[in-house]
N, C-alpha and C. Protein backbone atom coordinates (compact mmCIF):
# COMPACT_ATOMS: atom_id res chain seq x y z
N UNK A 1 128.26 197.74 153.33
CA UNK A 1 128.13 196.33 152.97
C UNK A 1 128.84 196.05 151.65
N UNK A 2 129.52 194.88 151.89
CA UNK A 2 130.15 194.42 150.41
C UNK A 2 129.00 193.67 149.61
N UNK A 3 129.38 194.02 148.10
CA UNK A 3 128.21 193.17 147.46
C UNK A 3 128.02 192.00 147.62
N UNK A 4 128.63 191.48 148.25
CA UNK A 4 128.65 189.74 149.15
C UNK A 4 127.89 189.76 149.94
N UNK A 5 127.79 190.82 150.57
CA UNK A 5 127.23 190.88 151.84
C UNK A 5 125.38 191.55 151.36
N UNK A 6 125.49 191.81 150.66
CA UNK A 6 124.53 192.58 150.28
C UNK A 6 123.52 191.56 149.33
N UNK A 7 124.63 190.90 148.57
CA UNK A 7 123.69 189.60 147.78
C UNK A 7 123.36 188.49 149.24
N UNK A 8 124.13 188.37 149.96
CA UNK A 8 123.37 187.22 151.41
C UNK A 8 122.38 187.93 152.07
N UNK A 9 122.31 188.86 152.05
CA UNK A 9 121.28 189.59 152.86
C UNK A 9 120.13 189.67 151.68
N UNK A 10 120.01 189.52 150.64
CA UNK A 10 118.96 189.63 149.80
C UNK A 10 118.73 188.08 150.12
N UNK A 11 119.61 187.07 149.78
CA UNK A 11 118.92 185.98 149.97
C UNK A 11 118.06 185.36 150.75
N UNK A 12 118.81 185.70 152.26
CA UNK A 12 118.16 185.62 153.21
C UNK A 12 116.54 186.13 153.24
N UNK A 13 116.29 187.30 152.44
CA UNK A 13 115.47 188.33 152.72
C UNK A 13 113.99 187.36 151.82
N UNK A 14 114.84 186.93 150.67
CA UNK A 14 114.22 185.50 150.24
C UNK A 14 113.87 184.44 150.71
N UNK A 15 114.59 184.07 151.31
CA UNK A 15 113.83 182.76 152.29
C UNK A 15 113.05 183.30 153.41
N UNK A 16 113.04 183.95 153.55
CA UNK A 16 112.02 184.96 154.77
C UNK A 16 110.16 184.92 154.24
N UNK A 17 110.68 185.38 153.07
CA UNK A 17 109.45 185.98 152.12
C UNK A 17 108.75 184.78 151.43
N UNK A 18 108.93 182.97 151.43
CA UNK A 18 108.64 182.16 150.79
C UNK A 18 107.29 182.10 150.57
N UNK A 19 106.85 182.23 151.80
CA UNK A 19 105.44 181.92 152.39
C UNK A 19 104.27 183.42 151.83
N UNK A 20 104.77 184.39 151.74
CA UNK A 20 104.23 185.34 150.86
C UNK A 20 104.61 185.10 149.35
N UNK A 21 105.54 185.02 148.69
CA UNK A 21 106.27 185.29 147.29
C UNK A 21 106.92 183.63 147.34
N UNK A 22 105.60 182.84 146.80
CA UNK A 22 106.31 180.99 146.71
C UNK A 22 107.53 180.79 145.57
N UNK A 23 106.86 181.42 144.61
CA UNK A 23 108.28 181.75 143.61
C UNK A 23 109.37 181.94 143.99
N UNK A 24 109.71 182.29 144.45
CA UNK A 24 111.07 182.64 145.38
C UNK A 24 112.08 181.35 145.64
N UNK A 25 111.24 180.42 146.02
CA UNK A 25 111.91 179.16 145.97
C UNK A 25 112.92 178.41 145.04
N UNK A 26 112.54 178.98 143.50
CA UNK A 26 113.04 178.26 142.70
C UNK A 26 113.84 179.69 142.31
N UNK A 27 114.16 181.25 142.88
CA UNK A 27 115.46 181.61 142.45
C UNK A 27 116.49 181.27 143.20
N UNK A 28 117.95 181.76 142.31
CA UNK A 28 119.31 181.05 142.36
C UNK A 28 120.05 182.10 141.56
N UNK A 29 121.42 181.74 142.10
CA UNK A 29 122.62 183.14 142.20
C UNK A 29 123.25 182.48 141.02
N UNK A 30 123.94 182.96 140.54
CA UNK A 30 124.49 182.76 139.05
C UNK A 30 126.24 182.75 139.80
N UNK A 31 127.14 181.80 139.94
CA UNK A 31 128.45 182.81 140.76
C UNK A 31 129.51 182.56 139.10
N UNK A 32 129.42 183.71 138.68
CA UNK A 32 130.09 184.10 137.98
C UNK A 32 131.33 184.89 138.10
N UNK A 33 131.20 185.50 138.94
CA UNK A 33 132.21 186.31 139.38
C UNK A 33 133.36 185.78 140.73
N UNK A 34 133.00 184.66 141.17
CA UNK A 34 133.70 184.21 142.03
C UNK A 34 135.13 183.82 141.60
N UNK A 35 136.42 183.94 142.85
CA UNK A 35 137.40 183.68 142.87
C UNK A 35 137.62 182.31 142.48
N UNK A 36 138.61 181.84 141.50
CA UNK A 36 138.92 180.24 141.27
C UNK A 36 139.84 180.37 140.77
N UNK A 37 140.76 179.01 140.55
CA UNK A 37 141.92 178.76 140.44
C UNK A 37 141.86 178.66 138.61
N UNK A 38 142.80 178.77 138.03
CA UNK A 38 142.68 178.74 136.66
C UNK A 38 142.27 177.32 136.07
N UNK A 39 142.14 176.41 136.41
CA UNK A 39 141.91 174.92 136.22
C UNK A 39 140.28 175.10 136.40
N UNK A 40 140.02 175.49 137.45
CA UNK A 40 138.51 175.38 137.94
C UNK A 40 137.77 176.68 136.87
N UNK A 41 138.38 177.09 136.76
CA UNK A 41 138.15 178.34 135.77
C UNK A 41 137.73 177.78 134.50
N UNK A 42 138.69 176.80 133.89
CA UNK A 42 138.61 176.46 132.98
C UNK A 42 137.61 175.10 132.86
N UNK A 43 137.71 174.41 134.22
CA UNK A 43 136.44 173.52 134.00
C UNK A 43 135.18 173.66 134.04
N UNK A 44 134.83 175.53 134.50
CA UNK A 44 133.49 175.94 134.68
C UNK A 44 133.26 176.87 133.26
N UNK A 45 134.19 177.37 132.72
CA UNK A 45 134.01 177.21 130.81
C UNK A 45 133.78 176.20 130.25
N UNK A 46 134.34 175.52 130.51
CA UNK A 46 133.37 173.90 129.30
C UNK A 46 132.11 173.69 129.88
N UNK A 47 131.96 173.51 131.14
CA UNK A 47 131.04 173.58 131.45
C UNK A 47 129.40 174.83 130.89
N UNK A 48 130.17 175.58 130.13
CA UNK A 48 128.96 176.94 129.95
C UNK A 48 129.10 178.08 130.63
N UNK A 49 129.68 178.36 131.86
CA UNK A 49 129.67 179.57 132.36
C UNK A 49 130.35 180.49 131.15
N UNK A 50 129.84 181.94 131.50
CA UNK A 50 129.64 182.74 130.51
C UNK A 50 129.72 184.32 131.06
N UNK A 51 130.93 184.90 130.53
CA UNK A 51 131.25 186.43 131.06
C UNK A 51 129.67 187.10 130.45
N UNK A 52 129.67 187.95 132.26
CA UNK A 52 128.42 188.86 131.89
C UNK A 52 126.78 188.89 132.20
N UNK A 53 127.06 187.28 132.43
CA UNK A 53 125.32 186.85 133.17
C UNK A 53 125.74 187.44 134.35
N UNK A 54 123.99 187.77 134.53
CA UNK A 54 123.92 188.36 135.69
C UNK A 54 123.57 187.85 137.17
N UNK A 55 123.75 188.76 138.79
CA UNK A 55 124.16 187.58 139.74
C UNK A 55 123.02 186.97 140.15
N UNK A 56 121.95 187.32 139.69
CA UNK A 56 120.39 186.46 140.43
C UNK A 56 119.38 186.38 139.34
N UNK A 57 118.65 185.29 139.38
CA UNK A 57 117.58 184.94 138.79
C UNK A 57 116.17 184.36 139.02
N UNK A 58 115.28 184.93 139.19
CA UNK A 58 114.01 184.17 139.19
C UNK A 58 112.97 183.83 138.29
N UNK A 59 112.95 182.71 138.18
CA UNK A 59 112.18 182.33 136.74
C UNK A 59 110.83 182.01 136.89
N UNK A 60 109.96 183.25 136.50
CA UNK A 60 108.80 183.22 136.66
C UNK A 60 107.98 184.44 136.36
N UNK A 61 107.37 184.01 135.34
CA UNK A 61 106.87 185.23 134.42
C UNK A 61 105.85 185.55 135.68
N UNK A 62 105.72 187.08 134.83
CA UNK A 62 105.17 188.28 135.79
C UNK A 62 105.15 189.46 134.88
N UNK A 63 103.75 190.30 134.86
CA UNK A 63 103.90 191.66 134.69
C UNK A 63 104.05 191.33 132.85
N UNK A 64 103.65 190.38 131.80
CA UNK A 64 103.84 190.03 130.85
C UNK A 64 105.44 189.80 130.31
N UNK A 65 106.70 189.60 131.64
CA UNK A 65 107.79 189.74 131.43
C UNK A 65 108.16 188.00 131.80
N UNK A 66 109.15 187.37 131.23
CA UNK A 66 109.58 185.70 131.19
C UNK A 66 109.87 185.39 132.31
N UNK A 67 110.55 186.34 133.27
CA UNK A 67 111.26 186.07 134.83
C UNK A 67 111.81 187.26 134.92
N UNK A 68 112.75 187.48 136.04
CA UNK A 68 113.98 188.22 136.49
C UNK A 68 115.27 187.76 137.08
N UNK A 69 115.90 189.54 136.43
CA UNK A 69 117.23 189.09 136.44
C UNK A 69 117.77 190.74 137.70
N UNK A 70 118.46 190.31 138.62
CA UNK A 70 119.22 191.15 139.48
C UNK A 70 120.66 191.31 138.95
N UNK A 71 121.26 192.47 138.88
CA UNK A 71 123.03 192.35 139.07
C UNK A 71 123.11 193.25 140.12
N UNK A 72 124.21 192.30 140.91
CA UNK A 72 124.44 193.54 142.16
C UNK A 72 125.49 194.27 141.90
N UNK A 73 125.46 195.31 142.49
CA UNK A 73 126.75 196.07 142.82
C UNK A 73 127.23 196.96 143.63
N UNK A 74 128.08 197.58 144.12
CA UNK A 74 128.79 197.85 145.07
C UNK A 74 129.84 199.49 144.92
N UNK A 75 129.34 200.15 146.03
CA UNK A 75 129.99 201.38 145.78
C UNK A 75 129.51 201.98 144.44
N UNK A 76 130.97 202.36 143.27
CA UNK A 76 131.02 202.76 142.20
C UNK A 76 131.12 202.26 141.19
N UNK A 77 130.90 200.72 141.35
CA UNK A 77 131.38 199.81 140.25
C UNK A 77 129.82 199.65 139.12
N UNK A 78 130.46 199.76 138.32
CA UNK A 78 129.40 199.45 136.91
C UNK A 78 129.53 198.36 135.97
N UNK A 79 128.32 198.22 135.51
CA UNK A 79 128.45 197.21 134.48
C UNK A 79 129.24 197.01 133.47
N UNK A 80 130.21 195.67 133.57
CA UNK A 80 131.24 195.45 132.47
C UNK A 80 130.10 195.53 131.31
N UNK A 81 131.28 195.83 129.93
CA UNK A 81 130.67 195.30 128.50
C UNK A 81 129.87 194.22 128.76
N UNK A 82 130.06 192.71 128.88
CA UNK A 82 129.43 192.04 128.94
C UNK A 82 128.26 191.48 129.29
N UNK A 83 128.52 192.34 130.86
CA UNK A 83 126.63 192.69 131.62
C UNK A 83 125.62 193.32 130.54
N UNK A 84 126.48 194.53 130.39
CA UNK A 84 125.56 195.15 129.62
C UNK A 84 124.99 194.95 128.63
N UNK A 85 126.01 193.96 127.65
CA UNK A 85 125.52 193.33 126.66
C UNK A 85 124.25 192.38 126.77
N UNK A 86 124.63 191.29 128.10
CA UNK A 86 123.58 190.44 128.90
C UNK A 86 122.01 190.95 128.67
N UNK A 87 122.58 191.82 129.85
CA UNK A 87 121.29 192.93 130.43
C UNK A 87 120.42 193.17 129.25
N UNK A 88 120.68 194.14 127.73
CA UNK A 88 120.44 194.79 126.71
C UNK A 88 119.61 193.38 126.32
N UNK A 89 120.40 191.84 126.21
CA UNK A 89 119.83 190.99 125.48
C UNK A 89 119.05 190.91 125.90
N UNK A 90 118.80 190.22 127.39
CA UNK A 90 117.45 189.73 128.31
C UNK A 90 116.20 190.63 128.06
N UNK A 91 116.72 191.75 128.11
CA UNK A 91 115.66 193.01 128.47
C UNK A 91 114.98 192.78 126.62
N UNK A 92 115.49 192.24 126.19
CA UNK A 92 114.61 192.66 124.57
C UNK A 92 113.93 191.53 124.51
N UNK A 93 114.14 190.08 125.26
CA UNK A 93 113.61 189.28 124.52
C UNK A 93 112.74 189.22 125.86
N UNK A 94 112.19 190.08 126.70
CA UNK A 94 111.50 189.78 127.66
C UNK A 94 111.68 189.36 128.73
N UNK A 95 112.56 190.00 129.52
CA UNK A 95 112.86 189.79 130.96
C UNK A 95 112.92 190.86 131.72
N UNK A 96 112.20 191.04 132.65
CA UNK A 96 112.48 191.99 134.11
C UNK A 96 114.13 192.34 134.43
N UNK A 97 114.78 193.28 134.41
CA UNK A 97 116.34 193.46 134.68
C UNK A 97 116.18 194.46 135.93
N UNK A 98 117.20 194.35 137.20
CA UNK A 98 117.67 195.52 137.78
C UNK A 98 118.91 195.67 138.38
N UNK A 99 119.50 196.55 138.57
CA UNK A 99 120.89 196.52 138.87
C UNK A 99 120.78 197.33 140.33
N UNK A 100 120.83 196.59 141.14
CA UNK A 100 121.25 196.72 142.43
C UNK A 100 121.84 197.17 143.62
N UNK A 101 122.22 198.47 144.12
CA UNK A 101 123.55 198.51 144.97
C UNK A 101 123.35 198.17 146.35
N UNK A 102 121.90 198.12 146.99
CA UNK A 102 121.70 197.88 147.92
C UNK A 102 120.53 196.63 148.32
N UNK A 103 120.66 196.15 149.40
CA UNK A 103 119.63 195.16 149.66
C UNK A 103 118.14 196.02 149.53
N UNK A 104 117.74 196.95 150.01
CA UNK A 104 116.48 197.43 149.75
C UNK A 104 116.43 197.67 148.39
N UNK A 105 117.28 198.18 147.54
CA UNK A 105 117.20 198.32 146.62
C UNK A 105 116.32 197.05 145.50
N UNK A 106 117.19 195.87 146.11
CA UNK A 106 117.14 194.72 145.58
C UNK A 106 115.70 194.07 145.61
N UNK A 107 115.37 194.59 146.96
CA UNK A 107 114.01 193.99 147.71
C UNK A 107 113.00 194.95 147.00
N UNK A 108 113.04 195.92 146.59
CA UNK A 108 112.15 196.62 146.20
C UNK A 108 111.67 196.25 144.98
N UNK A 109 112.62 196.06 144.25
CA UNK A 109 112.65 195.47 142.29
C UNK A 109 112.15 194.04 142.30
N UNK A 110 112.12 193.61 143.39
CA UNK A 110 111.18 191.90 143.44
C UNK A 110 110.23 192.40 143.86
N UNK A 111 109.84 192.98 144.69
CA UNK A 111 108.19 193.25 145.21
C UNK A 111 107.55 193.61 143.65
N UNK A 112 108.28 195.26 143.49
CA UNK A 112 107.68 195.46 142.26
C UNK A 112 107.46 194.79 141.13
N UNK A 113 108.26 193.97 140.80
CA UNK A 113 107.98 192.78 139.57
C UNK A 113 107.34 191.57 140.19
N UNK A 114 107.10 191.46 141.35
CA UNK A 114 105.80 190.10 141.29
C UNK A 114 104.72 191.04 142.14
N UNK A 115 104.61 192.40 142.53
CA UNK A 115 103.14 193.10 142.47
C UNK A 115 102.46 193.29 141.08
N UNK A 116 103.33 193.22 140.28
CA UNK A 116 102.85 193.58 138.82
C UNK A 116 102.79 195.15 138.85
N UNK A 117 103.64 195.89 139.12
CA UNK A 117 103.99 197.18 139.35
C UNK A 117 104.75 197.83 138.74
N UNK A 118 105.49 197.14 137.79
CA UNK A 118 106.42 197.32 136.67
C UNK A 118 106.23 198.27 135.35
């Protein structure tokens, strides 16, 4: 699975789960990393987009943590500087972080952070 494929299949796996995990509703994919033309590039910088946020978010404290944050990834690929920088910030000022390569993977790090298992 490509991490495309792997972040739709988590989503999905989310709207599945509403009715158990209601929170769920109000997470949302960050597309930071998506393909765009240099114009659109540049209108989603003024706009705020920002190298390094990570690709999912659910906002909703849990486990004494503010929300969570997913980054996916794929094969062998690792976190740029910037993730990591991200990641390092979130994680200090109180946020749930996990980095991802697979949909179970993914599914597992949400159960565990809204079982309070963390």
């Amino acid at each position: 699975m490509s991490e495309h494929q792997t972040q739709v299949a988590f989503v999905q796996w989310c709207a599945a789960k509403k009715n158990k995990y209601p929170m769920l509703e109000f997470s949302y994919a960050i597309p930071n990393a998506s393909k765009r033309t240099p114009a659109m590039a540049s209108w989603m910088k003024a706009e705020g987009m920002r190298k390094g946020v990570l690709d999912w978010c659910l906002p909703f404290p849990c486990a004494g943590f503010h929300g969570m944050y997913i980054e996916f990834k794929h094969g062998k690929n690792k976190l740029t500087a910037e993730q990591d920088e991200f990641m390092n910030y979130v994680r200090r000022i109180g946020y749930y972080v996990a980095v991802c390569y697979t949909v179970d993977e993914a599914i597992a790090a949400v159960e565990l952070y809204l079982e309070a298992d963390v």
